[in-house]
Protein backbone atom coordinates (compact mmCIF):
# COMPACT_ATOMS: atom_id res chain seq x y z
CA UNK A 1 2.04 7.36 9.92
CA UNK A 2 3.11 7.06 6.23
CA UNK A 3 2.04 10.40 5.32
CA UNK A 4 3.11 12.39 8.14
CA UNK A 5 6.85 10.56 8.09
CA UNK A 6 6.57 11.80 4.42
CA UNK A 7 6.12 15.40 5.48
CA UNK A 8 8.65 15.27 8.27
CA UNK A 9 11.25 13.53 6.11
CA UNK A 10 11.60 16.14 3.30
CA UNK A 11 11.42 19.06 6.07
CA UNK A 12 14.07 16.88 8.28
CA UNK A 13 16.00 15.75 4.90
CA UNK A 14 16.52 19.18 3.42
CA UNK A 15 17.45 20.71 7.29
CA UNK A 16 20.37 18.34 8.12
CA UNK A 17 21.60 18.04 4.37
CA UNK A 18 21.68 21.82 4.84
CA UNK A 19 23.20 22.02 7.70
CA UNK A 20 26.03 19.15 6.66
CA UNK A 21 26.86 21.26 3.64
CA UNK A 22 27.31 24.62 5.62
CA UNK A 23 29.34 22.24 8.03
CA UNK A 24 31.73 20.78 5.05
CA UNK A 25 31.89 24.49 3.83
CA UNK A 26 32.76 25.78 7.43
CA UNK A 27 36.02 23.40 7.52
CA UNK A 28 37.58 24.16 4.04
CA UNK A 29 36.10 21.32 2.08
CA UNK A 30 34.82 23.28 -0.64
CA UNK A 31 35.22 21.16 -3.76
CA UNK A 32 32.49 18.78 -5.09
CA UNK A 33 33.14 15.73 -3.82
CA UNK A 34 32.67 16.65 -0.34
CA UNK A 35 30.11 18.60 -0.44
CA UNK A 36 28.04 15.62 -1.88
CA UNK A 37 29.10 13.14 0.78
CA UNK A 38 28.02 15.64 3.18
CA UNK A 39 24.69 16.01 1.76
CA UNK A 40 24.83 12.22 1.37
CA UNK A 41 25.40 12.11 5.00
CA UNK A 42 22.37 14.37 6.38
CA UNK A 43 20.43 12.38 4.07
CA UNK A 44 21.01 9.06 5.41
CA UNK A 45 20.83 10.33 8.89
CA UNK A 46 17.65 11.56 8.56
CA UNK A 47 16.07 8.84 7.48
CA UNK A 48 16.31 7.18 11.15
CA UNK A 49 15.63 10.81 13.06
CA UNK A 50 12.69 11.34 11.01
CA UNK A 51 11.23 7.39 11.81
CA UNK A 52 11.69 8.28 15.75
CA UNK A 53 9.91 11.59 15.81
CA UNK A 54 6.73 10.47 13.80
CA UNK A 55 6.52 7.74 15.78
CA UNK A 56 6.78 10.01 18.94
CA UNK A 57 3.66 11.84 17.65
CA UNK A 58 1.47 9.14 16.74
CA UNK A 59 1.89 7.71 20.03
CA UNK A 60 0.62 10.94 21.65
C-alpha cells in the first residue's frame, strides 16, 4: 500500500495544490503569500484524500 499511496499522493498532491492556486488566483489574491497558503492548503488536504482512496483499492 506504501508504494501505490506514493504514486497517488504526488498525482493527488500536485492536482489539488493546482487547483487551490487557480482558486486563490480566481478571487484576486494574487500576491505571494497567498498563493503559498493555498498550495499549503491542497497539500495538507491531500494527504488524508490520498490515504482513503488507496485504501479503497487495496481492499478491492
Amino acid at each position: 500500500m506504501n508504494r501505490l499511496a506514493g504514486i497517488l499522493f504526488s498525482l493527488i498532491s500536485t492536482t489539488l495544490m493546482g487547483v487551490a492556486v487557480v482558486v486563490a488566483l480566481t478571487i484576486g489574491m494574487d500576491t505571494l503569500k497567498p498563493i503559498l497558503v493555498a498550495a499549503a492548503i491542497g497539500f495538507v488536504v491531500s494527504i488524508p484524500i490520498t490515504w482513503v482512496i488507496s485504501k479503497k483499492i487495496v481492499d478491492l
